[in-house]
C-alpha atoms as a PDB file:
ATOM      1  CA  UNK A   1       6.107 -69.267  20.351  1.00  0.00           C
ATOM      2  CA  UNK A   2       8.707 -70.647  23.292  1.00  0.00           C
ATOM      3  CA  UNK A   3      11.948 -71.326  22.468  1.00  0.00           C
ATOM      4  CA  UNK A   4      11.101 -74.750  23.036  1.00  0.00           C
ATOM      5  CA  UNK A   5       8.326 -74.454  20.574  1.00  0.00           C
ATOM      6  CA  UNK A   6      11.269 -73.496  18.328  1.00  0.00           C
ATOM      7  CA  UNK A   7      13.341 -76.429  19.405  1.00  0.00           C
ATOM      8  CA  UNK A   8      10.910 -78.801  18.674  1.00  0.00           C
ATOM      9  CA  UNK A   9       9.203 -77.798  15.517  1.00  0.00           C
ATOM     10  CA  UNK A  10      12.603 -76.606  13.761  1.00  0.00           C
ATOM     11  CA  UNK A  11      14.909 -79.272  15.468  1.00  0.00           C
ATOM     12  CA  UNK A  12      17.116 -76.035  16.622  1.00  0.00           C
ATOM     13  CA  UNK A  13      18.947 -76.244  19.945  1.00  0.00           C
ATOM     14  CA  UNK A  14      17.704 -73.856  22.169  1.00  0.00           C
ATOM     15  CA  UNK A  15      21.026 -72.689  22.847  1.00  0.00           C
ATOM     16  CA  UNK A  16      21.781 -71.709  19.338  1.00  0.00           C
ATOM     17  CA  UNK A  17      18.223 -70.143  19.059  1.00  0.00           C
ATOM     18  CA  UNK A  18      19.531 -67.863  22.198  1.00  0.00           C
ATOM     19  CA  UNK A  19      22.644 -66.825  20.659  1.00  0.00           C
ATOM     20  CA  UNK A  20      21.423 -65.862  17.586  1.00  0.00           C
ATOM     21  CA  UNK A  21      18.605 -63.898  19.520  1.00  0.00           C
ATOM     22  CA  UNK A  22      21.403 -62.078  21.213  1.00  0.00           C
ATOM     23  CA  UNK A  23      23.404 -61.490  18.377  1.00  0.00           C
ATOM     24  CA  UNK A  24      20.656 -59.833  17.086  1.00  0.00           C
ATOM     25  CA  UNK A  25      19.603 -57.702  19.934  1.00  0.00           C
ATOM     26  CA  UNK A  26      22.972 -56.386  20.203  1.00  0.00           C
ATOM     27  CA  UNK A  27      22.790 -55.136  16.239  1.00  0.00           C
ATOM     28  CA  UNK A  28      19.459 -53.198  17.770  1.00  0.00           C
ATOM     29  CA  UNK A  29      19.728 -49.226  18.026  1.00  0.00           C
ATOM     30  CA  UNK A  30      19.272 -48.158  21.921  1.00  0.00           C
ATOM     31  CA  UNK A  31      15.466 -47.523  22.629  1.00  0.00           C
ATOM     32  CA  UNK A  32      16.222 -44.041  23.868  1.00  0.00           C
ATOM     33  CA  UNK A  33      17.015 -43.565  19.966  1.00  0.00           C
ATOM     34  CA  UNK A  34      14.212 -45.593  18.938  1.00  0.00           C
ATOM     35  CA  UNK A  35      11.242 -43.625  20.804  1.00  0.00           C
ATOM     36  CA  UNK A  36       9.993 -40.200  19.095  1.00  0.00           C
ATOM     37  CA  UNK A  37       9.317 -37.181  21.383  1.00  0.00           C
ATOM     38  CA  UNK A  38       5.881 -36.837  22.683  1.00  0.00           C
ATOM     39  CA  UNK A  39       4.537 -34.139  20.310  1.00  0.00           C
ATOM     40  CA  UNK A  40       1.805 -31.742  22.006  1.00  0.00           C
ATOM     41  CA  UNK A  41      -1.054 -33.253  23.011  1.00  0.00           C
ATOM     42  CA  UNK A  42       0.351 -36.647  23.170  1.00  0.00           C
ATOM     43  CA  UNK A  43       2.091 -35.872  26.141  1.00  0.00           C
ATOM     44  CA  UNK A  44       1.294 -36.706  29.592  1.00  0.00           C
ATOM     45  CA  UNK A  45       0.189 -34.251  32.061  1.00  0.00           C
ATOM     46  CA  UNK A  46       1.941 -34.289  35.645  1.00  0.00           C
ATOM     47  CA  UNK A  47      -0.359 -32.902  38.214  1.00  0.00           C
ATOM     48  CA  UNK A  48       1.576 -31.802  41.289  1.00  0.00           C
END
């Protein structure tokens, strides 16, 4: 759903929808932390 779907079905200002989005985001871990190590076969191949 838009954030204007938000707006207008929970009568919440987008504005404080987008703060509290980035409030949240910022409580996030980095995605370098978040994403495992491709194990074996999993990994891509890089043909020169």
């Amino acid at each position: 759903m838009s954030m204007r779907g938000v707006e207008r079905v929970f009568q919440v200002p987008r504005q404080c929808l987008a703060t509290w989005l980035q409030e949240e985001a910022e409580t996030l871990p980095d995605l370098e932390t978040r994403l495992a190590e491709p194990a074996g076969e999993d990994a891509l191949a890089l043909e020169e």
